[in-house]
C-alpha atoms as a PDB file:
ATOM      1  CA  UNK A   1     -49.326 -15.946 -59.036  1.00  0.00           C
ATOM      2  CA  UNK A   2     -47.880 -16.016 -56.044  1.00  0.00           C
ATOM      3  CA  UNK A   3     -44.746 -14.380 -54.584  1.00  0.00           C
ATOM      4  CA  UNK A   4     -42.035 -16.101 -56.366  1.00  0.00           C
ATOM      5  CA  UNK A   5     -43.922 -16.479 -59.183  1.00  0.00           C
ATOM      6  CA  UNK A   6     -44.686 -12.945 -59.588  1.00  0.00           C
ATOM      7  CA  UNK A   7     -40.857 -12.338 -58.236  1.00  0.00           C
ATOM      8  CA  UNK A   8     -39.751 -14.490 -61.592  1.00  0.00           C
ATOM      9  CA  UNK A   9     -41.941 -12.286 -63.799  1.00  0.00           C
ATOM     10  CA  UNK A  10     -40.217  -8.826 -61.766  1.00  0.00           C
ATOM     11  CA  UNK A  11     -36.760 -10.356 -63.091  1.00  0.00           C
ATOM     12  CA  UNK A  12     -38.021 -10.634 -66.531  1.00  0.00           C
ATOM     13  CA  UNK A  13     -39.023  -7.382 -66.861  1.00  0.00           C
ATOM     14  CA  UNK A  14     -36.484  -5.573 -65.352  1.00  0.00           C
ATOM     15  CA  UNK A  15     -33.768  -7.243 -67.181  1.00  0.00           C
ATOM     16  CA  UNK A  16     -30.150  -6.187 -66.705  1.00  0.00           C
ATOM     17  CA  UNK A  17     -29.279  -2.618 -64.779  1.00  0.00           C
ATOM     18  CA  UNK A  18     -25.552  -1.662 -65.774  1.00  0.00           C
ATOM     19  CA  UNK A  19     -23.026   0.602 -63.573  1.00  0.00           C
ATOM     20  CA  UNK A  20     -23.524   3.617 -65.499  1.00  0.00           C
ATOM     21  CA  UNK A  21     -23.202   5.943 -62.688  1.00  0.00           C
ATOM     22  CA  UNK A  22     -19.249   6.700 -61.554  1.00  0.00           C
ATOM     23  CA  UNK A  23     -18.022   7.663 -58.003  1.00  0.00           C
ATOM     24  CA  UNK A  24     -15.477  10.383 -58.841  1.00  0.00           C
ATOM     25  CA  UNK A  25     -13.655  10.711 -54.839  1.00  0.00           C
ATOM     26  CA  UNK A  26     -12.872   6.877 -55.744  1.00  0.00           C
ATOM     27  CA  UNK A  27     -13.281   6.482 -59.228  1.00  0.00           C
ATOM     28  CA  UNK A  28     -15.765   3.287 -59.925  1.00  0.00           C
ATOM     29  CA  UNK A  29     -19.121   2.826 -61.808  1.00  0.00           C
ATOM     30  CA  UNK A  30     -21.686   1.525 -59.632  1.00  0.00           C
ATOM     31  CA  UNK A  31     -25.718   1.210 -59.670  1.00  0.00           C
ATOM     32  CA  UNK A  32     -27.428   3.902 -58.038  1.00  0.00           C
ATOM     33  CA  UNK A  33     -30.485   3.477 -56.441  1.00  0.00           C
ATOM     34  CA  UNK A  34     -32.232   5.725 -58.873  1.00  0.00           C
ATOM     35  CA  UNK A  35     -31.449   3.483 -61.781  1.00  0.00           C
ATOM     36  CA  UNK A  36     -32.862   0.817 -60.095  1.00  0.00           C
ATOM     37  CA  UNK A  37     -36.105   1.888 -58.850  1.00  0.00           C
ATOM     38  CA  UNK A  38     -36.614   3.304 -62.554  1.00  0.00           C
ATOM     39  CA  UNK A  39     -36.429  -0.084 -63.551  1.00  0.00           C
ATOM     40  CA  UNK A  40     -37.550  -2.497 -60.548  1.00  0.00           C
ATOM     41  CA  UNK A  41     -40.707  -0.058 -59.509  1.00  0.00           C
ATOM     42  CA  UNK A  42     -42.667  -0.453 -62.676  1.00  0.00           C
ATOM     43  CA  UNK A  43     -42.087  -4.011 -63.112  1.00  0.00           C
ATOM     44  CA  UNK A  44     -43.063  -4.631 -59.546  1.00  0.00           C
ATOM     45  CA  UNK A  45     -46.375  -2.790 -60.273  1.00  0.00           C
ATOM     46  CA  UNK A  46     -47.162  -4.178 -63.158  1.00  0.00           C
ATOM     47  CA  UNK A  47     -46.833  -7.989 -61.250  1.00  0.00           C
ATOM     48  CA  UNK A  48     -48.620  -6.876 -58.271  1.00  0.00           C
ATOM     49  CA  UNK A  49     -45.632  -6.856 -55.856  1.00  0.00           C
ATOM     50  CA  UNK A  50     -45.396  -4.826 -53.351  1.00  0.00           C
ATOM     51  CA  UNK A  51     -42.336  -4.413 -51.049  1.00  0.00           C
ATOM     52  CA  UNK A  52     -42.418  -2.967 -47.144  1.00  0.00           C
ATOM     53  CA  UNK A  53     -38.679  -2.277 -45.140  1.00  0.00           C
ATOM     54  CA  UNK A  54     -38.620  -3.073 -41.476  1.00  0.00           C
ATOM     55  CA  UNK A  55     -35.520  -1.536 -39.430  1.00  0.00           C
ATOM     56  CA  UNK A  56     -34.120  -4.334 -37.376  1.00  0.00           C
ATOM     57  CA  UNK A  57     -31.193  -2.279 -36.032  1.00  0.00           C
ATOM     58  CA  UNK A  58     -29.906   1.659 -36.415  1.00  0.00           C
ATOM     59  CA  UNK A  59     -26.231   2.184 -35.258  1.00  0.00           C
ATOM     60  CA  UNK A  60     -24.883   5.586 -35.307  1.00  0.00           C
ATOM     61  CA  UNK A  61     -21.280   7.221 -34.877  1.00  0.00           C
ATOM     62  CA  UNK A  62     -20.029  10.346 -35.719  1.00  0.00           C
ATOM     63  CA  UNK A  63     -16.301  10.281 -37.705  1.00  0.00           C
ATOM     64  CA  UNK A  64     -13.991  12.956 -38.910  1.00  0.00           C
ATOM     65  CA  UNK A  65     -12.387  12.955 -42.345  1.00  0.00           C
ATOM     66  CA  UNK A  66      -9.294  12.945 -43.558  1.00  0.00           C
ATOM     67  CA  UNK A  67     -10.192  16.537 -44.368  1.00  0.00           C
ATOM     68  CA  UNK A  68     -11.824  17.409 -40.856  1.00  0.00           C
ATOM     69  CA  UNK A  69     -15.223  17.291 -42.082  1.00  0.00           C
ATOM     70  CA  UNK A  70     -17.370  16.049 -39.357  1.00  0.00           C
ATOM     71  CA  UNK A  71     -19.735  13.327 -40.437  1.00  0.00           C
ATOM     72  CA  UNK A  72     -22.431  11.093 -38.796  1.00  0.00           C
ATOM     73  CA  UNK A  73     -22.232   7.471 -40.286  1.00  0.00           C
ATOM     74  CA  UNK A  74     -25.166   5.077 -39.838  1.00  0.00           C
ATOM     75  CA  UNK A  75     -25.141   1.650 -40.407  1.00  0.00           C
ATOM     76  CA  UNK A  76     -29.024   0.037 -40.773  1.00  0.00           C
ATOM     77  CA  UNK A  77     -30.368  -3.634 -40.772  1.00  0.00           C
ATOM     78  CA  UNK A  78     -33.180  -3.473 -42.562  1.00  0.00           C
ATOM     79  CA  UNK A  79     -35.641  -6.361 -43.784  1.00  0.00           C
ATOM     80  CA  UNK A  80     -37.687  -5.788 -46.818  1.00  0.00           C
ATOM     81  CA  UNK A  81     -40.965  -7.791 -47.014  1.00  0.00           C
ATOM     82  CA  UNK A  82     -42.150  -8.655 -50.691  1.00  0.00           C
ATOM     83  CA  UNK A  83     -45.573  -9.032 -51.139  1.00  0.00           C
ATOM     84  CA  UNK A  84     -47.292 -10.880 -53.975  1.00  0.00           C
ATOM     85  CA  UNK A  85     -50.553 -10.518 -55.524  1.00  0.00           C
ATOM     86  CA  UNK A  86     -52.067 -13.143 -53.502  1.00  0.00           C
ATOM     87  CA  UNK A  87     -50.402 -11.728 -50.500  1.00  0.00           C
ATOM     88  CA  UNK A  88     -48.299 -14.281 -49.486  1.00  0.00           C
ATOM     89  CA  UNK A  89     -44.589 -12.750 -49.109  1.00  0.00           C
ATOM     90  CA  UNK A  90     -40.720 -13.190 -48.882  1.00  0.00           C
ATOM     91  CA  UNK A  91     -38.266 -11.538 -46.653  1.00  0.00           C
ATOM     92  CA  UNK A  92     -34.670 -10.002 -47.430  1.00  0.00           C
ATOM     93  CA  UNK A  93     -32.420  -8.909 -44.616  1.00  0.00           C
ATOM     94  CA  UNK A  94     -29.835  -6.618 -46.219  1.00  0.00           C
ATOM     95  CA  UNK A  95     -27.338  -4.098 -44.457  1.00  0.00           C
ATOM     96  CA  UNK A  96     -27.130  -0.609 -45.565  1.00  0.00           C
ATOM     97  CA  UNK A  97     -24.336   1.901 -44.297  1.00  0.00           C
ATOM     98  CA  UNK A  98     -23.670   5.833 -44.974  1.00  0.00           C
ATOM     99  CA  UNK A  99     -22.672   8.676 -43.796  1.00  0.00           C
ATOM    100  CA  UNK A 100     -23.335  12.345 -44.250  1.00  0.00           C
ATOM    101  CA  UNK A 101     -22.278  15.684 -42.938  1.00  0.00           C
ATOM    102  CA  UNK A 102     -26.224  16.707 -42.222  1.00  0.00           C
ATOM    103  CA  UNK A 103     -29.355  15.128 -41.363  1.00  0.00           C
ATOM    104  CA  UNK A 104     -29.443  12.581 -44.582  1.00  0.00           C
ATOM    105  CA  UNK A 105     -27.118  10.086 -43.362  1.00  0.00           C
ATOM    106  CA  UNK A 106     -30.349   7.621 -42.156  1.00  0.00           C
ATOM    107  CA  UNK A 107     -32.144   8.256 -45.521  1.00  0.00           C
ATOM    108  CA  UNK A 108     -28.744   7.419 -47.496  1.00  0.00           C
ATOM    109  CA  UNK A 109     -28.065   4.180 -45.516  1.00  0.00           C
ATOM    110  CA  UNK A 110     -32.090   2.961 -46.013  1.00  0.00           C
ATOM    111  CA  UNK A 111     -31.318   3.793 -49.802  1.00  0.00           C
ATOM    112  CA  UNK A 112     -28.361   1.555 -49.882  1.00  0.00           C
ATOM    113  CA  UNK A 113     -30.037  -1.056 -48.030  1.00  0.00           C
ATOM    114  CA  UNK A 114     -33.180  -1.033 -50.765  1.00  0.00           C
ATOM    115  CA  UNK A 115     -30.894  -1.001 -53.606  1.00  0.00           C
ATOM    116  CA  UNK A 116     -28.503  -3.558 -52.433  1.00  0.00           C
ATOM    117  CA  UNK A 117     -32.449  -5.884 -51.285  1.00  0.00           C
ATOM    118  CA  UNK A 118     -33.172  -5.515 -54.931  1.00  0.00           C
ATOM    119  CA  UNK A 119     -30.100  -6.638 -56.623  1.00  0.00           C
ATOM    120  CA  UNK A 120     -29.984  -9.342 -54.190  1.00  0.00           C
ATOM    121  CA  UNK A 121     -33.565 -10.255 -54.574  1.00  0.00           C
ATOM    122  CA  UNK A 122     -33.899 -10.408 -57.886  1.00  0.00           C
ATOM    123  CA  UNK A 123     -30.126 -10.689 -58.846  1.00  0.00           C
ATOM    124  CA  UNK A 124     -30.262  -8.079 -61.422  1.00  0.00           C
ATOM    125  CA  UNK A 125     -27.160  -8.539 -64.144  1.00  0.00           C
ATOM    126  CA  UNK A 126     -25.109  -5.514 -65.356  1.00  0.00           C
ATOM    127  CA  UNK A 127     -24.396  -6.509 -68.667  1.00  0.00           C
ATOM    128  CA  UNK A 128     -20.500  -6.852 -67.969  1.00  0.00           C
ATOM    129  CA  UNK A 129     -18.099  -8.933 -69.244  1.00  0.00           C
ATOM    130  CA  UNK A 130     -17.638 -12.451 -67.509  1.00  0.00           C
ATOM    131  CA  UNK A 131     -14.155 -11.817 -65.493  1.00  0.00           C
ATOM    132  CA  UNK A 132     -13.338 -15.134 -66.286  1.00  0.00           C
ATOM    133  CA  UNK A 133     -13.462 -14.519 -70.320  1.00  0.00           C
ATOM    134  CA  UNK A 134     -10.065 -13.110 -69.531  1.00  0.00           C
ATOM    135  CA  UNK A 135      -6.695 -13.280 -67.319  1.00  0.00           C
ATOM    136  CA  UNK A 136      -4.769 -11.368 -65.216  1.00  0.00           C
ATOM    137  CA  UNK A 137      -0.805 -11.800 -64.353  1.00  0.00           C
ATOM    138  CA  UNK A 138      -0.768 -10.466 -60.743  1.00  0.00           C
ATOM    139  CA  UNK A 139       2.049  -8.120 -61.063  1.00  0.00           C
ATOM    140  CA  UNK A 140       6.023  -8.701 -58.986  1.00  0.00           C
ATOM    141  CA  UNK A 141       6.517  -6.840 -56.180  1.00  0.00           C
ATOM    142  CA  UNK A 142       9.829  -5.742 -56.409  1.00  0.00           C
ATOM    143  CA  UNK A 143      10.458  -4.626 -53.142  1.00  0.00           C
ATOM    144  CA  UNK A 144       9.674  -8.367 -51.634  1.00  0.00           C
ATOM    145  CA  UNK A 145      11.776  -9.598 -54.558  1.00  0.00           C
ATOM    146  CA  UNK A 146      14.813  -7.710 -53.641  1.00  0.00           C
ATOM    147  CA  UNK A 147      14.783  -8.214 -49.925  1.00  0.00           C
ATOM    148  CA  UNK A 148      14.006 -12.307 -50.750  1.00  0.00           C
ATOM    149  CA  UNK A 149      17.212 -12.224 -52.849  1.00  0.00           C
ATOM    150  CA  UNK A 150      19.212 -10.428 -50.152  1.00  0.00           C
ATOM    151  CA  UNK A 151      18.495 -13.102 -47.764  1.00  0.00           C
ATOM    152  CA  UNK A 152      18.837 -15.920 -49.971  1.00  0.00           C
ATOM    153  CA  UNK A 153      22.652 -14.318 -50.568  1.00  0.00           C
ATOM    154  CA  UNK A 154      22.915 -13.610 -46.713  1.00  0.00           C
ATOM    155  CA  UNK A 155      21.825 -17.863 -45.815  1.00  0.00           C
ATOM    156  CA  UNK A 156      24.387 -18.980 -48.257  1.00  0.00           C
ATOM    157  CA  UNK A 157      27.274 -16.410 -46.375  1.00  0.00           C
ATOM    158  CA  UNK A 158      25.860 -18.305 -42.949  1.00  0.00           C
ATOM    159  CA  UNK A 159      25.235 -15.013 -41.659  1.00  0.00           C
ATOM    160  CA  UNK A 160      21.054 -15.847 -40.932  1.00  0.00           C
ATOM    161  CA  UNK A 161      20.944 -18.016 -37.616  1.00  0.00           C
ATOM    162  CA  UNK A 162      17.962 -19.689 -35.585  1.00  0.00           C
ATOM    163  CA  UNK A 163      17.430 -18.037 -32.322  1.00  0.00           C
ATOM    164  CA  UNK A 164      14.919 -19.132 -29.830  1.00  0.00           C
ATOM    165  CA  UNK A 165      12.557 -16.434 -31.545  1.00  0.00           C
ATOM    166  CA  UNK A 166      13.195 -17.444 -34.807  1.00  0.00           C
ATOM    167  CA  UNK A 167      15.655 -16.720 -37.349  1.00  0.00           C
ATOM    168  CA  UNK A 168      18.056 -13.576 -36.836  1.00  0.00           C
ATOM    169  CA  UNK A 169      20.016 -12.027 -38.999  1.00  0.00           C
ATOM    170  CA  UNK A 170      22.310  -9.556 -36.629  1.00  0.00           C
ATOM    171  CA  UNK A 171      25.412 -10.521 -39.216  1.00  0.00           C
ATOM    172  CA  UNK A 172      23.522  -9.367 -42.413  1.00  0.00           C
ATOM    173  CA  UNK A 173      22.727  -5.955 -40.274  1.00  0.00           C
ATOM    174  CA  UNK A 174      26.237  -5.570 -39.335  1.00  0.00           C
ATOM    175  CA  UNK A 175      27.339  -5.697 -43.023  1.00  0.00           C
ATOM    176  CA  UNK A 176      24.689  -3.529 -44.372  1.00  0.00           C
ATOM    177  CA  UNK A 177      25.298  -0.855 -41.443  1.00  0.00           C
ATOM    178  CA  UNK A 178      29.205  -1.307 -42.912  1.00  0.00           C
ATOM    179  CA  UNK A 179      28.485  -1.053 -46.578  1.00  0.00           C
ATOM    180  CA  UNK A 180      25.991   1.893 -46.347  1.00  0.00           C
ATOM    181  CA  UNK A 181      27.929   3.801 -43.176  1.00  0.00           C
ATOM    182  CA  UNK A 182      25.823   3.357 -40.476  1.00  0.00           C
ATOM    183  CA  UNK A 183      22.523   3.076 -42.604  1.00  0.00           C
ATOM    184  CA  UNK A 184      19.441   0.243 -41.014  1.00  0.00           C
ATOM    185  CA  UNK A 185      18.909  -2.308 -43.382  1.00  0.00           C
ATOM    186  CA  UNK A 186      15.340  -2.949 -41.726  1.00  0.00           C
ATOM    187  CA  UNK A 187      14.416   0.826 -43.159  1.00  0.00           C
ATOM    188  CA  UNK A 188      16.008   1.747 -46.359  1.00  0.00           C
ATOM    189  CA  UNK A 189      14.488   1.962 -49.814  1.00  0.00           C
ATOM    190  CA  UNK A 190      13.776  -0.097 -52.405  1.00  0.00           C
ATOM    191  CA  UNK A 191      16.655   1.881 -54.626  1.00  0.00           C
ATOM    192  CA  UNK A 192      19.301   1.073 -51.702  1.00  0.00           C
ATOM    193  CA  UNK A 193      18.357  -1.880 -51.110  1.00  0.00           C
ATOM    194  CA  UNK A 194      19.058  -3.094 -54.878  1.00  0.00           C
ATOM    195  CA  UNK A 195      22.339  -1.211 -54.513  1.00  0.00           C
ATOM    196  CA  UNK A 196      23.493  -3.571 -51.669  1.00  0.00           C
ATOM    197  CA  UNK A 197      22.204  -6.298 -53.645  1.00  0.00           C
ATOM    198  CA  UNK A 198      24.055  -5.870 -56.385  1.00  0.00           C
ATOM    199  CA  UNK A 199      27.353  -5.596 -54.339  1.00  0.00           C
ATOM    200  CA  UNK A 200      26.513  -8.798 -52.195  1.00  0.00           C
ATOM    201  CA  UNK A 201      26.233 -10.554 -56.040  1.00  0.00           C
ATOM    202  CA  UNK A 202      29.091 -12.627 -56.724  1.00  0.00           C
ATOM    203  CA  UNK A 203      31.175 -10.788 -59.344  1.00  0.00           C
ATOM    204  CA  UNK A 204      30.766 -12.304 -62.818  1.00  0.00           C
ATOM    205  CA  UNK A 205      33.982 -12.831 -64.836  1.00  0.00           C
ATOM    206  CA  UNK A 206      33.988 -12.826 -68.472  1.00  0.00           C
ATOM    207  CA  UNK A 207      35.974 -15.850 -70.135  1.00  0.00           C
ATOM    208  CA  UNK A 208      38.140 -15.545 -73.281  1.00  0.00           C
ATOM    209  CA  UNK A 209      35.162 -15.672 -76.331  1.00  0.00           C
ATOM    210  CA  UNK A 210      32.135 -14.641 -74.535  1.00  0.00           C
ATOM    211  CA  UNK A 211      30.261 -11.806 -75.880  1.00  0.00           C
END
């Protein structure tokens, strides 16, 4: 066989990987690279593939956490050269990046790198649901929402006006700064904000025989 051949035969051996493994700090499920080298290295043997990383780059930086922890982050280049039983080959180029508060930070970011060559490589499924099998309403933001409808009842007062810089709205601040005593409209809450709404609303009046 040769590489892609033999690459073919990897993929039906190995399958589908899911994200059983959870990242509590920022609570996901991903594929560690554990779970994949469980599953990847003995198909590779048993095909005859063999893979070899080459670092293109290393970059390294040292950052601070929110916490103050000191940490050294790397961030590797690193291509990974697939060899097939008749030793002709294929090349990935994948990134990997991590960081660590000791001397593993290098090791970490060439783990990340082989993982993420394999799933790429072989495109490895994880058993999930299609996204697409379902739908999502993206949810209102209500702050947006309530500033929109304050303007729209500030254009139809006249009180937005075209400047050379663009539209300006010095009227609408003067009222606000009136209605709230001095208060910015440009940095109160959501809560005020639907306050002063609600008094620039024109007053609804209740006719004889509505309920």
């Amino acid at each position: 066989m040769n590489i892609h051949e033999a690459l073919v035969q990897v993929r039906k051996e190995v399958g589908s990987i899911a994200k059983s493994e959870r990242n509590t700090s920022q609570n996901f499920f991903f594929r560690g690279i554990d779970a994949i080298l469980n599953k990847v290295g003995p198909a590779m043997v048993d095909q005859g593939v063999n893979c070899y990383p080459e670092i293109k780059s290393l970059e390294s930086r040292d950052v601070v956490t929110k916490s103050g922890t000191k940490m050294r982050e790397i961030t590797v280049w690193v291509a990974y050269r697939y060899v097939g039983p008749e030793g002709d080959d294929v090349v990935v180029t994948v990134p990997g990046e991590a960081s660590d508060a000791g001397d593993k930070a290098v090791s970490k970011a060439m783990s990340v790198a082989l993982r993420t060559a394999h799933l790429q490589a072989l495109q490895i499924p994880t058993r999930e649901t299609d996204p697409d099998t379902t739908s999502m309403t993206r949810g209102v933001d209500t702050l947006a929402q309530v500033k929109a409808d304050i303007w729209a009842q500030a254009r139809k007062r006249g009180w937005i006006t075209q400047g050379e810089s663009g539209e300006e709205y010095q009227e609408l601040h003067d009222d606000y700064a009136l209605w709230s005593q001095g208060g910015d409209i440009a940095e109160s809450d959501e809560e005020s904000l639907k306050k002063y709404l609600a008094h620039l609303l024109p007053k609804r009046t209740m006719k004889r025989g509505e309920s």
